[in-house]
Protein backbone atom coordinates (compact mmCIF):
# COMPACT_ATOMS: atom_id res chain seq x y z
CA UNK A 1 16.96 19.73 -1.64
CA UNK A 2 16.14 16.44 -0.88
CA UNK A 3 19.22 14.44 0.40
CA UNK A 4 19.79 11.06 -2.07
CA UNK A 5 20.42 7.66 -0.81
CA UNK A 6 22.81 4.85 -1.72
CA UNK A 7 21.94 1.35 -1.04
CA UNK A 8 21.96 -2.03 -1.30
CA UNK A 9 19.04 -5.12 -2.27
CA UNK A 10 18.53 -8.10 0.31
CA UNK A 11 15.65 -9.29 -0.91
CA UNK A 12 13.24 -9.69 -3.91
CA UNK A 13 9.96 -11.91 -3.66
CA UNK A 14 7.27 -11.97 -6.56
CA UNK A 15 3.90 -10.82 -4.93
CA UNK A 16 1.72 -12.28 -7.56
CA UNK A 17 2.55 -13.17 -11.52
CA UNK A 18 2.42 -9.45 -11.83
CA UNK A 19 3.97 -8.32 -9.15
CA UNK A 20 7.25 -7.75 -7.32
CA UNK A 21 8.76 -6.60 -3.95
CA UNK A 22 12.41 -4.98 -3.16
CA UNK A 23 13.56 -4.65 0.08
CA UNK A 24 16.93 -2.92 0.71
CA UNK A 25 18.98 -1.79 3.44
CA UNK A 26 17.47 0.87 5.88
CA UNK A 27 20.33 3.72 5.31
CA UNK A 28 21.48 5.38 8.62
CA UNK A 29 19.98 8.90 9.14
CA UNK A 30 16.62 7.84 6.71
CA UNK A 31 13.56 8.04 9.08
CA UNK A 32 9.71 8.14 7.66
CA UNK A 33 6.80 7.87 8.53
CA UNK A 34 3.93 5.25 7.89
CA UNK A 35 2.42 5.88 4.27
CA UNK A 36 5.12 8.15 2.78
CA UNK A 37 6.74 7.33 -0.30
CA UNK A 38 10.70 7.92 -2.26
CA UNK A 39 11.75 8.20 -5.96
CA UNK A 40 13.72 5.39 -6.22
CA UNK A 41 16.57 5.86 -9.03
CA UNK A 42 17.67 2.56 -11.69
CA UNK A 43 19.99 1.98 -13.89
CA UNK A 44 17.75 1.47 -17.39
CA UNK A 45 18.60 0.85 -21.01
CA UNK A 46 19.08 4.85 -21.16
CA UNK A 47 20.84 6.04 -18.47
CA UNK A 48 18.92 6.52 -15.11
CA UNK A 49 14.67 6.11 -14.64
CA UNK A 50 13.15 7.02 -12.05
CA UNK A 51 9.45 6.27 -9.99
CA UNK A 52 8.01 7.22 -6.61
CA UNK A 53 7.05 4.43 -4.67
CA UNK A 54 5.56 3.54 -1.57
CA UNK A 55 7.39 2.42 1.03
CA UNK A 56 5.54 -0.99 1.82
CA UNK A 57 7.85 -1.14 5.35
CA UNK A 58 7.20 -0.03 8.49
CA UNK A 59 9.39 2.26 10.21
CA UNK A 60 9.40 -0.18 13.26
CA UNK A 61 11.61 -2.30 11.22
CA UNK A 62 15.09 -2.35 10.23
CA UNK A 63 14.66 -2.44 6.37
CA UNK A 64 12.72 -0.55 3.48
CA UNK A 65 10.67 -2.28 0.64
CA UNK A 66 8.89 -1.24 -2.06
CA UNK A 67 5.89 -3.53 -4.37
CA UNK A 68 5.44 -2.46 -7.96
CA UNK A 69 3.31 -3.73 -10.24
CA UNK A 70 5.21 -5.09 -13.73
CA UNK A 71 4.01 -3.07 -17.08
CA UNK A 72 6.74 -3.99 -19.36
CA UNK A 73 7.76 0.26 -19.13
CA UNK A 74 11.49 0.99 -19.20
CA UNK A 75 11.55 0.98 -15.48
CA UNK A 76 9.61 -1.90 -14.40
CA UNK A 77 11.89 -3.76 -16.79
CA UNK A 78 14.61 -2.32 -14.50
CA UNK A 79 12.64 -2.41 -11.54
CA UNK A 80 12.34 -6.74 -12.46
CA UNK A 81 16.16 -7.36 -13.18
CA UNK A 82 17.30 -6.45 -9.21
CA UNK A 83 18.64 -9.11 -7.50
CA UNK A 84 20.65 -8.92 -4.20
CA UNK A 85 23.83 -7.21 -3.57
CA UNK A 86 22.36 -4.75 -6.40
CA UNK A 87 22.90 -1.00 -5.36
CA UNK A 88 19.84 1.34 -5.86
CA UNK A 89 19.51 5.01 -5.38
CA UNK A 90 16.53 6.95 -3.71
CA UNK A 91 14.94 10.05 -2.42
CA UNK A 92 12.19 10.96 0.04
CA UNK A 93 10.66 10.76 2.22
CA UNK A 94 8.01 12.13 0.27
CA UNK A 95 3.85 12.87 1.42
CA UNK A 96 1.52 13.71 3.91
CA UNK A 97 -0.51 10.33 3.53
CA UNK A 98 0.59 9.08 6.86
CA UNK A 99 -1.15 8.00 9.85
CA UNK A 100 0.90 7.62 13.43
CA UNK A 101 -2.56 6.88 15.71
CA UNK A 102 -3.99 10.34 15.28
CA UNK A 103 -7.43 8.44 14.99
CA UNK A 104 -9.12 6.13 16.95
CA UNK A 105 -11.18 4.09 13.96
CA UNK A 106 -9.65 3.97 10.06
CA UNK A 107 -11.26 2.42 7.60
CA UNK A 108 -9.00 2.15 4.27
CA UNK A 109 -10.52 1.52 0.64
CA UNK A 110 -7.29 -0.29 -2.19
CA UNK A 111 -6.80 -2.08 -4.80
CA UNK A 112 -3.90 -4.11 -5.63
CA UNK A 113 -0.66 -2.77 -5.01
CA UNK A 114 -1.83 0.65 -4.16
CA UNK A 115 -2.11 -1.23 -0.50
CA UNK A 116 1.47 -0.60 -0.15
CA UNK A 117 0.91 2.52 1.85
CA UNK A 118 -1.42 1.29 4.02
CA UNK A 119 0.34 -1.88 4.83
CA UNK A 120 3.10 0.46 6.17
CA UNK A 121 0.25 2.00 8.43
CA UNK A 122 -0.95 -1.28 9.42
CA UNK A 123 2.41 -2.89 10.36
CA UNK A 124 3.14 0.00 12.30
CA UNK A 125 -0.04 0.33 14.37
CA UNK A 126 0.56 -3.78 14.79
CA UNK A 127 4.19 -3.59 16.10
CA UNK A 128 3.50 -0.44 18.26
CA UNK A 129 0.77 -1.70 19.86
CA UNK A 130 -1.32 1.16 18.98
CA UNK A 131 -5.50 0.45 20.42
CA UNK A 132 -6.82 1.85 16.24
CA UNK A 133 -9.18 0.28 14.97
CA UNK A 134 -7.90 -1.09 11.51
CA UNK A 135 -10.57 -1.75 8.74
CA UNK A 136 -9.75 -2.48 5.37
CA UNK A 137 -11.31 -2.83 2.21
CA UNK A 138 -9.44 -4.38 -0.32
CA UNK A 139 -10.67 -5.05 -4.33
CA UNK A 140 -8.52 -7.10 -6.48
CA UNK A 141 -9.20 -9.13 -9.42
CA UNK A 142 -9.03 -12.47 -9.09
CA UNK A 143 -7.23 -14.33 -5.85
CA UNK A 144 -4.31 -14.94 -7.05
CA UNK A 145 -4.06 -11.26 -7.90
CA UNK A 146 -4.13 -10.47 -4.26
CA UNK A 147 -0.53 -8.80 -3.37
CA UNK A 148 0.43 -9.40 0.75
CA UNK A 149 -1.93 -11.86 1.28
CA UNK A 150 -0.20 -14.37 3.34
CA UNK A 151 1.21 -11.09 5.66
CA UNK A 152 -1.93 -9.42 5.64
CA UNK A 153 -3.22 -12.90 7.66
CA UNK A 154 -0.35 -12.81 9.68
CA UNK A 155 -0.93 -9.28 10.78
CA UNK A 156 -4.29 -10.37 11.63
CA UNK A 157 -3.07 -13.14 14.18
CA UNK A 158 -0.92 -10.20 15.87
CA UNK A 159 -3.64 -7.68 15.78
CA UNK A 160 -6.92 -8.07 16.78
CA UNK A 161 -8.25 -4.32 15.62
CA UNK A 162 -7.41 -5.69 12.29
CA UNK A 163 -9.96 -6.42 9.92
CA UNK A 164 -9.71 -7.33 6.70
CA UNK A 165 -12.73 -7.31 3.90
CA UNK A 166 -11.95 -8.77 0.45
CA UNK A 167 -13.63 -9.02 -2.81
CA UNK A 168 -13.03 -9.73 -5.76
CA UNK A 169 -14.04 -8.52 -9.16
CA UNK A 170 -14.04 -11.64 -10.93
CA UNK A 171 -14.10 -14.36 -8.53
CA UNK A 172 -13.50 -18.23 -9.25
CA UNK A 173 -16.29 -20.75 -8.41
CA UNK A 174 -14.44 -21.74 -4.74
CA UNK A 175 -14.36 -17.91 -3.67
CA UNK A 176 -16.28 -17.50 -0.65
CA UNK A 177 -16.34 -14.07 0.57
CA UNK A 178 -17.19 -10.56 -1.21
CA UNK A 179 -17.64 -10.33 -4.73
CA UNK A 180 -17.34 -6.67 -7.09
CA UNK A 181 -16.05 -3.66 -6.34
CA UNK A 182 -15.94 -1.36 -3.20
CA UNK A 183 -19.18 0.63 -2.51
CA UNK A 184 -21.34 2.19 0.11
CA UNK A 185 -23.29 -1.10 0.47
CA UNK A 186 -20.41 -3.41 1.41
CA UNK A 187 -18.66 -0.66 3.41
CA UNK A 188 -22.13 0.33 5.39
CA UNK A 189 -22.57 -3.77 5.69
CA UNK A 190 -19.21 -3.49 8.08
CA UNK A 191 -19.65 0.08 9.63
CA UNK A 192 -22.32 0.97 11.62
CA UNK A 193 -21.76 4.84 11.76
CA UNK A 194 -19.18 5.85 8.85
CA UNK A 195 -18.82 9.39 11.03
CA UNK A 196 -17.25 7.24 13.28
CA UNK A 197 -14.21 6.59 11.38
CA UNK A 198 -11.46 8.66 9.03
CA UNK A 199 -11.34 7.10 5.75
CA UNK A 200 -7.53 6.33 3.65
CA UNK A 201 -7.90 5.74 -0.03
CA UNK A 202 -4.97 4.75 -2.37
CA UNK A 203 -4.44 2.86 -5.66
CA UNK A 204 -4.60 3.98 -9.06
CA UNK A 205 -5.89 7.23 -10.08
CA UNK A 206 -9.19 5.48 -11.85
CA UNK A 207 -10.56 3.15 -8.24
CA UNK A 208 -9.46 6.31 -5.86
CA UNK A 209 -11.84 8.67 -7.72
CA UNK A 210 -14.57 6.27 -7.77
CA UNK A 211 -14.04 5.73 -3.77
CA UNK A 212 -14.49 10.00 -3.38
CA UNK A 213 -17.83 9.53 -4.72
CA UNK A 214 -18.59 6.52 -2.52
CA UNK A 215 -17.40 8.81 0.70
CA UNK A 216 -19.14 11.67 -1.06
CA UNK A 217 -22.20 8.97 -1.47
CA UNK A 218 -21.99 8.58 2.18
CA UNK A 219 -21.80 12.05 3.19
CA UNK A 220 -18.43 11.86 4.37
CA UNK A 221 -16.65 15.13 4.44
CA UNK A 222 -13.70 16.00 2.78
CA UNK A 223 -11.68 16.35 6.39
CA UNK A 224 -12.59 12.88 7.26
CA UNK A 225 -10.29 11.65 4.41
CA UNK A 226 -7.01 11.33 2.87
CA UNK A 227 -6.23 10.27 -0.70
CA UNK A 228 -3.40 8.93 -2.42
CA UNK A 229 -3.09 8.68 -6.13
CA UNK A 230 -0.95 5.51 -6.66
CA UNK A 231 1.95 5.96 -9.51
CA UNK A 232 3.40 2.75 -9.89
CA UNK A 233 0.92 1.51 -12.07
CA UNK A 234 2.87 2.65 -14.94
């Protein structure tokens, strides 16, 4: 069984009007790895809720946070009422969408906060130093929609491997850069060989389907690729 965890909120930070991050105390004895997930545990209007999330931390640093997206549910209405000093409960790790530098080239397709994961890869390859080649593909709505944007341009001043691609589905008339969703076309527009890389894919269940049958578009076998279906959508 799966040993449970007692902790405590330092911080909370809204991500975007729709969005909110947690970060609480790193408990002694938790280790992880980059892209795994727990079922955090809160207090709701019923007695405990519960949701796996990804951990949005790296486990180079001394803290854990979790992003989720706010749905007006039972426990992203608990989820939004944290504030520090607040104890929380959790589980995990959970998963086997993790990456440590087993590859030399990644290329990662998200949307929104399913990014989570793959920030946790990102900020771990960053603070370890690691040579990988980071290339991400990221779809969100509109720009002010875009979770970790301000930290994903940090991590970019650290780490030169690290290249981000954004577009947007619908764009506002200053938007410079890539507009609609992720396909073959704007991914083959950034990578020369695609059999050259390992491909990540996470978000909700409805955008990571759509990016098999880009890879599958591409000819991209199924053990160049790992999937995660994002829950915290709901």
């Amino acid at each position: 069984m799966m040993q449970q965890f007692k902790t405590e909120v330092i911080d909370t930070a809204e991500k975007t009007p729709s969005s909110r991050s947690v970060s609480f105390l790193r408990p002694h004895g938790f280790d992880y790895l980059p892209g795994q997930f727990v079922i955090l545990g809160l207090d709701g209007e019923n007695g405990e809720v519960k949701k796996p999330l990804s951990l949005s931390s790296s486990p180079t640093e001394e803290f854990l946070a979790v992003t989720k997206r706010l749905t007006g549910h039972e426990f992203s209405n608990a989820f939004l009422t944290l504030k520090k000093a607040d104890t929380i409960r959790f589980t995990g790790p959970y998963g086997n969408f993790t990456f440590r530098g087993e590859h030399a080239r990644i290329a990662m397709l998200s949307g929104g906060i399913g990014i989570t994961p793959l920030l946790s890869m990102i900020k771990y390859c960053t603070d370890m130093n690691l040579p990988t080649e980071i290339l991400l593909f990221y779809s969100n709505r509109e720009e002010s929609d875009i979770p970790f944007k301000d930290e994903l341009v940090a991590l970019r001043e650290r780490n030169s491997n690290l290249t981000v691609v954004n577009t947007l589905t619908r764009p506002g008339p200053l938007w410079k850069d890539h507009t609609g969703r992720i396909n073959a076309k704007l991914i083959k527009e950034h990578i020369a060989d695609v059999n050259e890389w390992f491909f990540y894919s996470s978000g909700p269940a409805k955008m990571v389907d759509s990016m098999l049958l880009v890879l599958k578009e591409m000819n991209i076998s199924e053990n160049r690729s790992l999937r995660e279906y994002f829950p915290g959508y709901d």
